[in-house]
C-alpha atoms as a PDB file:
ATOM      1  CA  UNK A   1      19.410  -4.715   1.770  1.00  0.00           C
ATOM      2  CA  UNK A   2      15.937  -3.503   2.849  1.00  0.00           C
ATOM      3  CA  UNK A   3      17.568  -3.171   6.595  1.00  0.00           C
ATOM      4  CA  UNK A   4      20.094  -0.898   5.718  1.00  0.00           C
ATOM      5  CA  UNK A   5      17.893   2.051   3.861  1.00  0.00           C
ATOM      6  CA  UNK A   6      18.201   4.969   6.096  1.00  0.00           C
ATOM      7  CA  UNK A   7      15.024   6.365   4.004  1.00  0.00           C
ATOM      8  CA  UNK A   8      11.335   4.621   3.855  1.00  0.00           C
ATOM      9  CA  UNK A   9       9.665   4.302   1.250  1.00  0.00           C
ATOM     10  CA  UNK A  10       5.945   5.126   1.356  1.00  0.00           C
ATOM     11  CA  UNK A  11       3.375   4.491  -1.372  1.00  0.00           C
ATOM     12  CA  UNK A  12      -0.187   5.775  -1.776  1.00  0.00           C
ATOM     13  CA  UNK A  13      -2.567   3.307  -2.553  1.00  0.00           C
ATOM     14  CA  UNK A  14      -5.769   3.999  -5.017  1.00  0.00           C
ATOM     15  CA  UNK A  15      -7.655   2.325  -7.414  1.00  0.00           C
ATOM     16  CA  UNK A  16      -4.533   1.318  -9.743  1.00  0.00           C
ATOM     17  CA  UNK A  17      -2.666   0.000  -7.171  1.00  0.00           C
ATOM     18  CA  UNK A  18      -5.254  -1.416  -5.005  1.00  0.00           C
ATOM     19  CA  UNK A  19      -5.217  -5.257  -6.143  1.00  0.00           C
ATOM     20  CA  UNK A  20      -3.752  -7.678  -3.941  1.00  0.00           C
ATOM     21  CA  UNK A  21      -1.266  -8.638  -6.695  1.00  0.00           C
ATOM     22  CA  UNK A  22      -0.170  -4.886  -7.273  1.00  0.00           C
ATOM     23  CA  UNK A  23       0.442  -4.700  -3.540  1.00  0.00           C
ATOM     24  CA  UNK A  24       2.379  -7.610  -3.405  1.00  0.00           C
ATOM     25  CA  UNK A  25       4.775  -6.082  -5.903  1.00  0.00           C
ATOM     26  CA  UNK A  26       4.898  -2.816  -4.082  1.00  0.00           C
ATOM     27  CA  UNK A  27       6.158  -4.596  -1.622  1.00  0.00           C
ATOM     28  CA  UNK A  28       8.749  -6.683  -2.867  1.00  0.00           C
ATOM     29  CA  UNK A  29       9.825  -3.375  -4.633  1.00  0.00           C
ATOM     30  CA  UNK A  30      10.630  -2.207  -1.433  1.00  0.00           C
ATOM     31  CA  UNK A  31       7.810  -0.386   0.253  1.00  0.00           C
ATOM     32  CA  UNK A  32       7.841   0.296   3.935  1.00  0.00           C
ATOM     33  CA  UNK A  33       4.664   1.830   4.606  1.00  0.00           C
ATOM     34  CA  UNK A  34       1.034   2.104   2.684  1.00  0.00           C
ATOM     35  CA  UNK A  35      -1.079   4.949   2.917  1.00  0.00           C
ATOM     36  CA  UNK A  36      -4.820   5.209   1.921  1.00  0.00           C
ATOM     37  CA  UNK A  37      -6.223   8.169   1.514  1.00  0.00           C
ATOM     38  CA  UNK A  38      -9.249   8.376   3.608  1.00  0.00           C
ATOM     39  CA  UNK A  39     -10.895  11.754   1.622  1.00  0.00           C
ATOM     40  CA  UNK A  40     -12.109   9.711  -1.274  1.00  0.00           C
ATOM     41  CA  UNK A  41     -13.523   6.299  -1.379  1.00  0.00           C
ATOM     42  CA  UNK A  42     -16.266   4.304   0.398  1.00  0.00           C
ATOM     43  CA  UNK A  43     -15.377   3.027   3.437  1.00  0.00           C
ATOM     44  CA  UNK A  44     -16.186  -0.357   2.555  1.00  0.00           C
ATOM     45  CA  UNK A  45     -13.380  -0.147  -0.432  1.00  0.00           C
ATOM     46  CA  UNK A  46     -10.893   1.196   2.356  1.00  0.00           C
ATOM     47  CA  UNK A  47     -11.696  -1.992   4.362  1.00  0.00           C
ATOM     48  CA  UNK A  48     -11.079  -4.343   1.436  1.00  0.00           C
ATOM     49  CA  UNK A  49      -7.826  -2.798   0.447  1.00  0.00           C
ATOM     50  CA  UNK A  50      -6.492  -2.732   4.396  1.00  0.00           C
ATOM     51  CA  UNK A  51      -7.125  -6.395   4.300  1.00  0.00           C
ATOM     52  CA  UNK A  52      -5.334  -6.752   1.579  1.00  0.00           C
ATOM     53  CA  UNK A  53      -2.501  -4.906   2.800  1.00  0.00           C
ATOM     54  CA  UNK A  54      -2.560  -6.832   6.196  1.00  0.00           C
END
């Protein structure tokens, strides 16, 4: 099913959604791409969530 979306779905992560478990189940909802926003945050918490991403 997740082949045959013509449409992504992109989600913006930030502190509520930033927990590898959360991210999991992003996923398996169906997200195609994360986003952080780079404008707020440390960029030590940016690096923590990106490896949880990866």
């Amino acid at each position: 099913m997740r082949n045959n979306r013509r449409s992504k779905i992109v989600a913006t992560v930030g502190p509520a959604s930033s927990s590898p478990d959360m991210l999991r189940s992003l996923f398996l909802a169906g997200v195609d791409t994360f986003r952080l926003n780079f404008s707020h945050g440390a960029r030590a918490d940016h690096a923590e969530v990106y490896r949880n991403i990866r």
